[in-house]
C-alpha atoms as a PDB file:
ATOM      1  CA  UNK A   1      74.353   4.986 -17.389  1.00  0.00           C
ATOM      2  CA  UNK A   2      73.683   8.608 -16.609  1.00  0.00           C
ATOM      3  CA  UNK A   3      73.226   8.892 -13.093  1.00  0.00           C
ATOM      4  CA  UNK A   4      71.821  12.576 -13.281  1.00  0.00           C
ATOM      5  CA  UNK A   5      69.282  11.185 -15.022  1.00  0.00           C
ATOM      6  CA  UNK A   6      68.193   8.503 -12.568  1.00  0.00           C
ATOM      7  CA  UNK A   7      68.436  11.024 -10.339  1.00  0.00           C
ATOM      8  CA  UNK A   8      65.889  12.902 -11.705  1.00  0.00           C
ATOM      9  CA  UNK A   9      63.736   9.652 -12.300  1.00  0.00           C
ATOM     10  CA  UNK A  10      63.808   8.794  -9.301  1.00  0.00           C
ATOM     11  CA  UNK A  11      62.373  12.072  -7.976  1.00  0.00           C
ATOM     12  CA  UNK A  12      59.572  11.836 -10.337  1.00  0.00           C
ATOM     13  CA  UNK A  13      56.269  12.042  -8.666  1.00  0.00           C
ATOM     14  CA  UNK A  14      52.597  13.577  -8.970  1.00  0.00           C
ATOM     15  CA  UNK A  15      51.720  14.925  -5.719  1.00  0.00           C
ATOM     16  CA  UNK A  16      48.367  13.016  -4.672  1.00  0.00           C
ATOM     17  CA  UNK A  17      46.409  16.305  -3.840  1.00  0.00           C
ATOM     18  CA  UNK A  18      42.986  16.855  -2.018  1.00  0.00           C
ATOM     19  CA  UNK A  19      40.975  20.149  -1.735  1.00  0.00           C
ATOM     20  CA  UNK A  20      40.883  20.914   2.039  1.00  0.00           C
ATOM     21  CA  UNK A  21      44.194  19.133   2.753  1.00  0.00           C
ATOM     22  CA  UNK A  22      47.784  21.095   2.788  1.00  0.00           C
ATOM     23  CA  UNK A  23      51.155  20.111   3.691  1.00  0.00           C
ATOM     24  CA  UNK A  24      52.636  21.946   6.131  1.00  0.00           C
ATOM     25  CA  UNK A  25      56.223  21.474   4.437  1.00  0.00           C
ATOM     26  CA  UNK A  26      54.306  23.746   1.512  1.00  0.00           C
ATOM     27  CA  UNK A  27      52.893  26.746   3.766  1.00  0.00           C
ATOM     28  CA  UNK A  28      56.015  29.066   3.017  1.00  0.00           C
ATOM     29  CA  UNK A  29      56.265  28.020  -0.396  1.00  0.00           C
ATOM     30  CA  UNK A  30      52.752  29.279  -0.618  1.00  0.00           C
ATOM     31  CA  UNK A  31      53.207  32.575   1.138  1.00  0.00           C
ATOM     32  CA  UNK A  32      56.091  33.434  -1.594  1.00  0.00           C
ATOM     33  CA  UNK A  33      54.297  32.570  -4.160  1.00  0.00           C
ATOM     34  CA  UNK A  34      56.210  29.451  -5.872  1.00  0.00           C
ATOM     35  CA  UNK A  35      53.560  27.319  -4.576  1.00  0.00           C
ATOM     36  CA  UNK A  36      49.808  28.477  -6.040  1.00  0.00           C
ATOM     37  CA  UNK A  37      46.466  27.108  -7.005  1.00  0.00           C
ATOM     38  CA  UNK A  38      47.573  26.775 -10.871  1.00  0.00           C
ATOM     39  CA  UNK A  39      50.487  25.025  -9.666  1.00  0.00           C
ATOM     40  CA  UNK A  40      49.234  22.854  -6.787  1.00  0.00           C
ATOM     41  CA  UNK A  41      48.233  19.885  -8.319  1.00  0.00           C
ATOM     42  CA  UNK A  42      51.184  19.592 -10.763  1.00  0.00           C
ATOM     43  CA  UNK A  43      54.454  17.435 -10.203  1.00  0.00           C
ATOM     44  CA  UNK A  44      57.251  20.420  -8.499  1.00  0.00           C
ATOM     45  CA  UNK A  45      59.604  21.418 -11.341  1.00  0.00           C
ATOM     46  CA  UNK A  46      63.270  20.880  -8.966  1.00  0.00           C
ATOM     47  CA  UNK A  47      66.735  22.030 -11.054  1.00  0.00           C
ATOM     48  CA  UNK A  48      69.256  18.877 -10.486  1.00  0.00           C
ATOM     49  CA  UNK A  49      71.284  20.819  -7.880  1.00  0.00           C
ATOM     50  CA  UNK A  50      67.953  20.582  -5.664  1.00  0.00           C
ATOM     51  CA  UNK A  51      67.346  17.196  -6.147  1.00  0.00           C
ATOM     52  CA  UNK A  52      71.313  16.359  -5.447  1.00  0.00           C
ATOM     53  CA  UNK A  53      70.725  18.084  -1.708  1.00  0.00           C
ATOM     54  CA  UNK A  54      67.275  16.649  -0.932  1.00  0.00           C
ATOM     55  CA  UNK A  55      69.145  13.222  -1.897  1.00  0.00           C
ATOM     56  CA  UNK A  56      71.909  13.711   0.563  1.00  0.00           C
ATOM     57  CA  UNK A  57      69.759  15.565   2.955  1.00  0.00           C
ATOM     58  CA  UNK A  58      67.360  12.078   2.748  1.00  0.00           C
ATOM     59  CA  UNK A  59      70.740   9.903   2.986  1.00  0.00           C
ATOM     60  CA  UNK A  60      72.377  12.030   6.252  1.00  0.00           C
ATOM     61  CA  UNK A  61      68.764  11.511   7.821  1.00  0.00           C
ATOM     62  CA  UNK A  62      69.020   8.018   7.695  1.00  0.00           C
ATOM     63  CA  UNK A  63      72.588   7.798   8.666  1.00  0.00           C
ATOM     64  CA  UNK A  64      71.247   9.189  11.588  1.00  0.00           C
ATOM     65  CA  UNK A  65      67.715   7.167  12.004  1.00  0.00           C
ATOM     66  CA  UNK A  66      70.382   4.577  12.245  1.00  0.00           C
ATOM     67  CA  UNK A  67      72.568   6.092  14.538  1.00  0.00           C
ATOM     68  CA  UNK A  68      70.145   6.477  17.311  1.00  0.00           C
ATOM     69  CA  UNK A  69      68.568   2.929  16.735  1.00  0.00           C
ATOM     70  CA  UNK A  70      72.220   1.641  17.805  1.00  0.00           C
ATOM     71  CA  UNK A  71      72.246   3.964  20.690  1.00  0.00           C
ATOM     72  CA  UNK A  72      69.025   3.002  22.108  1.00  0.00           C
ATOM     73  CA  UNK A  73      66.825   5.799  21.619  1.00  0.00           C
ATOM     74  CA  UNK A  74      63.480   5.906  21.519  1.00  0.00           C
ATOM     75  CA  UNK A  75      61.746   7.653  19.039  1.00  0.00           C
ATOM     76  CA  UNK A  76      59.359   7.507  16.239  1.00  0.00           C
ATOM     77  CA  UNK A  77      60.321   7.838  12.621  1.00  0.00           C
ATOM     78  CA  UNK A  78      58.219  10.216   9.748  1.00  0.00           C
ATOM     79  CA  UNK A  79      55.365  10.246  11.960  1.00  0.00           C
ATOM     80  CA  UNK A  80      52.216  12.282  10.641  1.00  0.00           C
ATOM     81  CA  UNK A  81      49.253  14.191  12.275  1.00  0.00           C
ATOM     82  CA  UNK A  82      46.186  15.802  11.149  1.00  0.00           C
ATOM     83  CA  UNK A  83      45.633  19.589  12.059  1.00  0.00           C
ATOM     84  CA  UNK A  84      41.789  20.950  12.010  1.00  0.00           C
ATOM     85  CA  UNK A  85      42.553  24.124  11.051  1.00  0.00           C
ATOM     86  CA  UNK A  86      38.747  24.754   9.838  1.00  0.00           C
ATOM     87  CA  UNK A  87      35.635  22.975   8.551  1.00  0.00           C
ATOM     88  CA  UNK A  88      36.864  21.209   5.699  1.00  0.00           C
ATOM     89  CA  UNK A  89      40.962  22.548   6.211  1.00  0.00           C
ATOM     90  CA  UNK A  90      43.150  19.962   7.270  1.00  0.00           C
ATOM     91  CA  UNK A  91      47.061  20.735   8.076  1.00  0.00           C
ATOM     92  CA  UNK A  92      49.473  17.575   7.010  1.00  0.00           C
ATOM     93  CA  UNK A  93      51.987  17.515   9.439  1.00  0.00           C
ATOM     94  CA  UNK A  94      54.865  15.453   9.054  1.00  0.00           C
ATOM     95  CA  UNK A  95      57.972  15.440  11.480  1.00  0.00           C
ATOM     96  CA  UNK A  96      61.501  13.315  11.127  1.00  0.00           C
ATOM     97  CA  UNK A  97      61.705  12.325  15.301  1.00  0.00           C
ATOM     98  CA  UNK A  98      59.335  12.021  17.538  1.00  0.00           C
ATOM     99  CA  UNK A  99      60.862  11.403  20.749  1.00  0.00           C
ATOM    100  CA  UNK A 100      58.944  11.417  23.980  1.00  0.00           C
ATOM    101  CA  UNK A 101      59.706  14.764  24.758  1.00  0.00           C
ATOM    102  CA  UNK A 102      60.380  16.682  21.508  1.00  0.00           C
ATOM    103  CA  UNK A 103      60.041  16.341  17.758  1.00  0.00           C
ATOM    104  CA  UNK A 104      63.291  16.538  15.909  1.00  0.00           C
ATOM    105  CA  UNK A 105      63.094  18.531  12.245  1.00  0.00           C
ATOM    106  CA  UNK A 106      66.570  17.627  10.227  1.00  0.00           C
ATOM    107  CA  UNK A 107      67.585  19.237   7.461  1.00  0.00           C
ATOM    108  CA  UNK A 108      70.593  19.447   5.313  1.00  0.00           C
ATOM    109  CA  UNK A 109      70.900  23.275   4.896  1.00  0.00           C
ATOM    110  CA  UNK A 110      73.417  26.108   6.115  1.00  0.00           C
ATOM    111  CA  UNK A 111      70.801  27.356   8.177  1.00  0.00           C
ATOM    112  CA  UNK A 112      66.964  27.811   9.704  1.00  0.00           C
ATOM    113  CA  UNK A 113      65.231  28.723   6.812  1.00  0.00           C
ATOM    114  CA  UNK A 114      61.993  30.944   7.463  1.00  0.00           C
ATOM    115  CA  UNK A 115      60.770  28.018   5.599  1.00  0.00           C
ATOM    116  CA  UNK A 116      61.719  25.390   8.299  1.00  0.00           C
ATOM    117  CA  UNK A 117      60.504  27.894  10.677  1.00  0.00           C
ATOM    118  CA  UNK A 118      56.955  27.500   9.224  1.00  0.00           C
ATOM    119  CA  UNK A 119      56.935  24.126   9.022  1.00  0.00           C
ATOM    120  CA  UNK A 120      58.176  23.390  12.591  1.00  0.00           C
ATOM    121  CA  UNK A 121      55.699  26.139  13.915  1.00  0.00           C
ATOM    122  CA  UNK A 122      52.993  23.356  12.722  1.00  0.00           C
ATOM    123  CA  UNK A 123      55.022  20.326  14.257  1.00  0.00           C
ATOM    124  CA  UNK A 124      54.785  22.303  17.366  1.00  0.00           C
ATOM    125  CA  UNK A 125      51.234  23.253  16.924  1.00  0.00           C
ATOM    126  CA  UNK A 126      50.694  19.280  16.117  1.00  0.00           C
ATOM    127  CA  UNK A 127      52.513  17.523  19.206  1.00  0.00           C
ATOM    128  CA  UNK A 128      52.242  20.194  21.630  1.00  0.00           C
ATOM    129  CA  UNK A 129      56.221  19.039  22.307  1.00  0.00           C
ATOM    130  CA  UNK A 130      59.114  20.990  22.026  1.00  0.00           C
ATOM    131  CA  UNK A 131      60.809  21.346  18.570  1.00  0.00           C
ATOM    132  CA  UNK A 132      64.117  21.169  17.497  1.00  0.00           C
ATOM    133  CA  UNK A 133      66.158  21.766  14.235  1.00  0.00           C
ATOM    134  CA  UNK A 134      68.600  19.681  13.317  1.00  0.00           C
ATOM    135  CA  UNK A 135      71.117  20.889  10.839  1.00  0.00           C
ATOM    136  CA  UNK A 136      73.013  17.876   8.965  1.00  0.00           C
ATOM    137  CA  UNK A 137      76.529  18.769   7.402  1.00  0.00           C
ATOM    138  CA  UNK A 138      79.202  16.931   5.429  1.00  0.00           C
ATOM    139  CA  UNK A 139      81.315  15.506   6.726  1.00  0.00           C
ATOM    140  CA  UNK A 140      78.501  13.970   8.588  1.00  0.00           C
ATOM    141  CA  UNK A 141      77.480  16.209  11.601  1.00  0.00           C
ATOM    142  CA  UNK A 142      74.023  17.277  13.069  1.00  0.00           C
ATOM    143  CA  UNK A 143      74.039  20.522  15.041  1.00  0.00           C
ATOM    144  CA  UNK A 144      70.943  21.175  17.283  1.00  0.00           C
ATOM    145  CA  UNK A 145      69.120  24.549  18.051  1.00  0.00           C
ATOM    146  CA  UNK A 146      65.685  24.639  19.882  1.00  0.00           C
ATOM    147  CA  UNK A 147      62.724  26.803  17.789  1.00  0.00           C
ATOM    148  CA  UNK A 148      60.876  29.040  19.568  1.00  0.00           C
ATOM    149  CA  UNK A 149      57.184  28.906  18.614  1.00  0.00           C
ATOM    150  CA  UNK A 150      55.429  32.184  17.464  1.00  0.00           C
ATOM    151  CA  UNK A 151      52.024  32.992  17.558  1.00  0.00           C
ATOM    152  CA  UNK A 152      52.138  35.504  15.333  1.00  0.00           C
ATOM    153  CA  UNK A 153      54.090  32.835  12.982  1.00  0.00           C
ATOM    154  CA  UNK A 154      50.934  30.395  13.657  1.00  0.00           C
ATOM    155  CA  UNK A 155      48.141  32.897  12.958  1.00  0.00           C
ATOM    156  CA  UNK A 156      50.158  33.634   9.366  1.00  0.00           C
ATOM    157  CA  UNK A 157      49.881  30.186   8.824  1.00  0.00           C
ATOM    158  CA  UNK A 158      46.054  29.521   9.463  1.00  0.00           C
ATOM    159  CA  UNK A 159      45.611  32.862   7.356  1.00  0.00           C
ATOM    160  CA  UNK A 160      47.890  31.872   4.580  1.00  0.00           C
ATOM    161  CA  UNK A 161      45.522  27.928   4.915  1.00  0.00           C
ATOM    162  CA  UNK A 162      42.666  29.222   4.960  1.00  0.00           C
ATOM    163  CA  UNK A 163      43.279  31.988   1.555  1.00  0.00           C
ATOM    164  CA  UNK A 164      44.506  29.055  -0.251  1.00  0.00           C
ATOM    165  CA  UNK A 165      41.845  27.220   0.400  1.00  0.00           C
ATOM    166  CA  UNK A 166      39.627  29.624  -0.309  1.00  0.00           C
ATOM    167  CA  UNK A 167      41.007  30.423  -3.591  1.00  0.00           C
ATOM    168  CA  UNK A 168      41.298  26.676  -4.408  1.00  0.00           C
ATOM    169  CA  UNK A 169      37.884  25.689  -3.759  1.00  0.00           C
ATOM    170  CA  UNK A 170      36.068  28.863  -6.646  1.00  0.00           C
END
């Protein structure tokens, strides 16, 4: 058995794509360019390394899913909203925690990526809550840090949308 393999299996998929409909995980990837309309409809080409930390990244999320379930919390988990952004452009918007008060964004990374920042800038924009970033670690650990919502972050995003789109839809 060659687990790098199933690994990569497993991680298979072909994103199910519609014109007028963007992920807001995807905005950044966009912006830089490793995301783009020739691209957009084709299954993500991710080196093993990538796959190995969006693996643990899933597995330290659901250590902690589990962790709060035993402690009582209430909260909702991979919860998903529709942004109008424009007629015909719809933001996904997927968070980890929705709590009553704030949505919680985890990720297993060394830091707040400007590409977290983008995608919790539409979380924010989604559930009008505060947003927070939780960074998971090995051993297991989650450190939290409040984001601060931009509105020059949010009018790069609708720009950034609605150029895609645009370009998409020729």
């Amino acid at each position: 058995m060659n687990f790098n393999k199933l690994l990569q299996r497993y991680y298979q998929w072909a994103p199910r794509r519609v014109i007028g409909q963007y992920w807001a995980s995807e905005i950044y990837w966009i912006k830089v360019g490793k995301v783009t309309v020739e691209n957009w409809s084709q299954p993500p080409k991710l080196p093993l390394e990538t796959l190995q930390k969006i693996a643990v990244g899933e597995a330290l999320e659901w250590k902690l899913r589990d962790i709060l379930l035993k402690n009582n919390y209430q909260f909702k988990y991979q919860q998903k909203k529709y942004l109008k952004l424009a007629p015909g452009i719809k933001l996904v918007v997927k968070c980890d925690f929705e709590f009553p008060n704030l949505i919680l964004e985890t990720k297993y990374s060394n830091f707040m990526g400007e590409w977290a920042r983008f995608q919790m800038e539409c979380e924010y924009r989604a559930w009008k809550k505060e947003v927070w970033y939780g960074r998971l670690s090995i051993p297991f650990s989650c450190k939290f840090a409040r984001y601060e919502p931009s509105d020059s972050r949010w009018e790069e995003i609708k720009t950034i949308v609605k150029d895609f789109h645009e370009k998409i839809s020729r």
